[in-house]
Protein backbone atom coordinates (compact mmCIF):
# COMPACT_ATOMS: atom_id res chain seq x y z
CA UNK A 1 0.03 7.56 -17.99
CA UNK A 2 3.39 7.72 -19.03
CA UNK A 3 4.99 5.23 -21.57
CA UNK A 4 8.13 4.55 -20.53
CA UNK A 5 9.57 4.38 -24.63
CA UNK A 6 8.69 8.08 -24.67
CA UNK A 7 10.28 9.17 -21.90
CA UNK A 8 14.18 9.51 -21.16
CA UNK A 9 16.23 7.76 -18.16
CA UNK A 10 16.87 11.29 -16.64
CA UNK A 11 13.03 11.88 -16.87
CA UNK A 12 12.22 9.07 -15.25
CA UNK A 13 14.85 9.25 -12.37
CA UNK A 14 13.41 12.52 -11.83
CA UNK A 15 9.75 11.32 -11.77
CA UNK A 16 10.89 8.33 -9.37
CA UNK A 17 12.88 10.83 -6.97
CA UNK A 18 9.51 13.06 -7.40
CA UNK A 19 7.85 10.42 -6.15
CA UNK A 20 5.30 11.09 -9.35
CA UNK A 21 5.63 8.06 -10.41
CA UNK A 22 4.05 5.01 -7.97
CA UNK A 23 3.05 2.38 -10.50
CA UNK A 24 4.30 0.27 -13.51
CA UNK A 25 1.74 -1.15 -15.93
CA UNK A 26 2.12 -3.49 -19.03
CA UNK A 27 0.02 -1.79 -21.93
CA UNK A 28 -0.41 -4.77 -23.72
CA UNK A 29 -1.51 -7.19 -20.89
CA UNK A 30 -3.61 -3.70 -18.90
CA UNK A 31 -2.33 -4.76 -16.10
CA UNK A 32 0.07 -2.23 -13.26
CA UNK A 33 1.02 -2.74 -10.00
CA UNK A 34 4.42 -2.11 -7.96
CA UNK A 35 7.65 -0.90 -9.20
CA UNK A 36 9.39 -3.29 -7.11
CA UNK A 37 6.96 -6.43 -8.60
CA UNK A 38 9.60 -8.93 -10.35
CA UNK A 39 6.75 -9.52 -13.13
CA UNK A 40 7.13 -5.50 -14.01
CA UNK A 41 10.43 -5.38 -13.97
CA UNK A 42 10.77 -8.41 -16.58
CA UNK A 43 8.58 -7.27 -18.88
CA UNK A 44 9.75 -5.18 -22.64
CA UNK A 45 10.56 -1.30 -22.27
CA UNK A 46 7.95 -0.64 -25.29
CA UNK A 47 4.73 -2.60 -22.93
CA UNK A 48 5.94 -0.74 -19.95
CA UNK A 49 3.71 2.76 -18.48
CA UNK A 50 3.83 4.26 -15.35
CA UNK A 51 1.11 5.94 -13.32
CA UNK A 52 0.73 8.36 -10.71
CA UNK A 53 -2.18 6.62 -9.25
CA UNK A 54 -3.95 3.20 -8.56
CA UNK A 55 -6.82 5.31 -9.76
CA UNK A 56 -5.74 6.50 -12.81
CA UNK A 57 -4.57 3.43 -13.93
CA UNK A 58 -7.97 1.86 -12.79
CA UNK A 59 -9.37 4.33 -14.80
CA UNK A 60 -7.68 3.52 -18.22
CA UNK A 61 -8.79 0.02 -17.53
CA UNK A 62 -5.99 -2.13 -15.89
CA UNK A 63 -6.11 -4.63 -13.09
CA UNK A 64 -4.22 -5.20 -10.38
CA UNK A 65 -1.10 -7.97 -10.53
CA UNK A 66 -1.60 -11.09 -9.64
CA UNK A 67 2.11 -11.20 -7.51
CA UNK A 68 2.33 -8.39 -5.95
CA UNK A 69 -1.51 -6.72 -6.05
CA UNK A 70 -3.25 -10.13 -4.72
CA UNK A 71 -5.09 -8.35 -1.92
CA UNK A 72 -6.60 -6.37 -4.70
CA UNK A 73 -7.77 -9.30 -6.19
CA UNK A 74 -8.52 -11.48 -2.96
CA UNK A 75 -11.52 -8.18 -1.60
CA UNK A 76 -13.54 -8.52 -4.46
CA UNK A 77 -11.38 -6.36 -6.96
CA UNK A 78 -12.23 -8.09 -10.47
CA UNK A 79 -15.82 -8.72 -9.32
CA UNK A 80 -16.33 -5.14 -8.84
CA UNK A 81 -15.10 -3.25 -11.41
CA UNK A 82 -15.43 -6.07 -14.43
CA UNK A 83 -19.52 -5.24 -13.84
């Protein structure tokens, strides 16, 4: 996970290029999904990570978006891992 208040523009531009950079996540609310999602890109520069996977960011304990992750949610998603 990479916050994006520690990281500079060129850093990031290189991750997104990189592709090593898939995911946005707001650290407050623990929840990521897409870097395109119009929730993510609205939300405060100090909330905001980034992951390189949708299973590392399972794995620190965030849940799928509810805009632009519903399938997620819709196949059982929160039922399974909130167990």
């Amino acid at each position: 996970m990479i916050k994006h208040i520690d990281i500079s523009t060129e850093e990031l531009k290189k991750h997104f290029k990189n592709k090593d950079i898939c995911l946005g996540g707001n650290a407050r609310l623990k929840i990521y999904g897409l870097l395109k999602c119009r929730s993510g890109k609205r939300m405060n520069k100090e909330n905001r990570v980034f992951f390189r996977s949708e299973e590392e960011a399972i794995n620190m304990g965030y849940r799928p978006c509810g805009h632009c992750l519903k399938k997620h949610i819709n196949n059982g998603f929160i039922q399974h891992h909130n167990r």
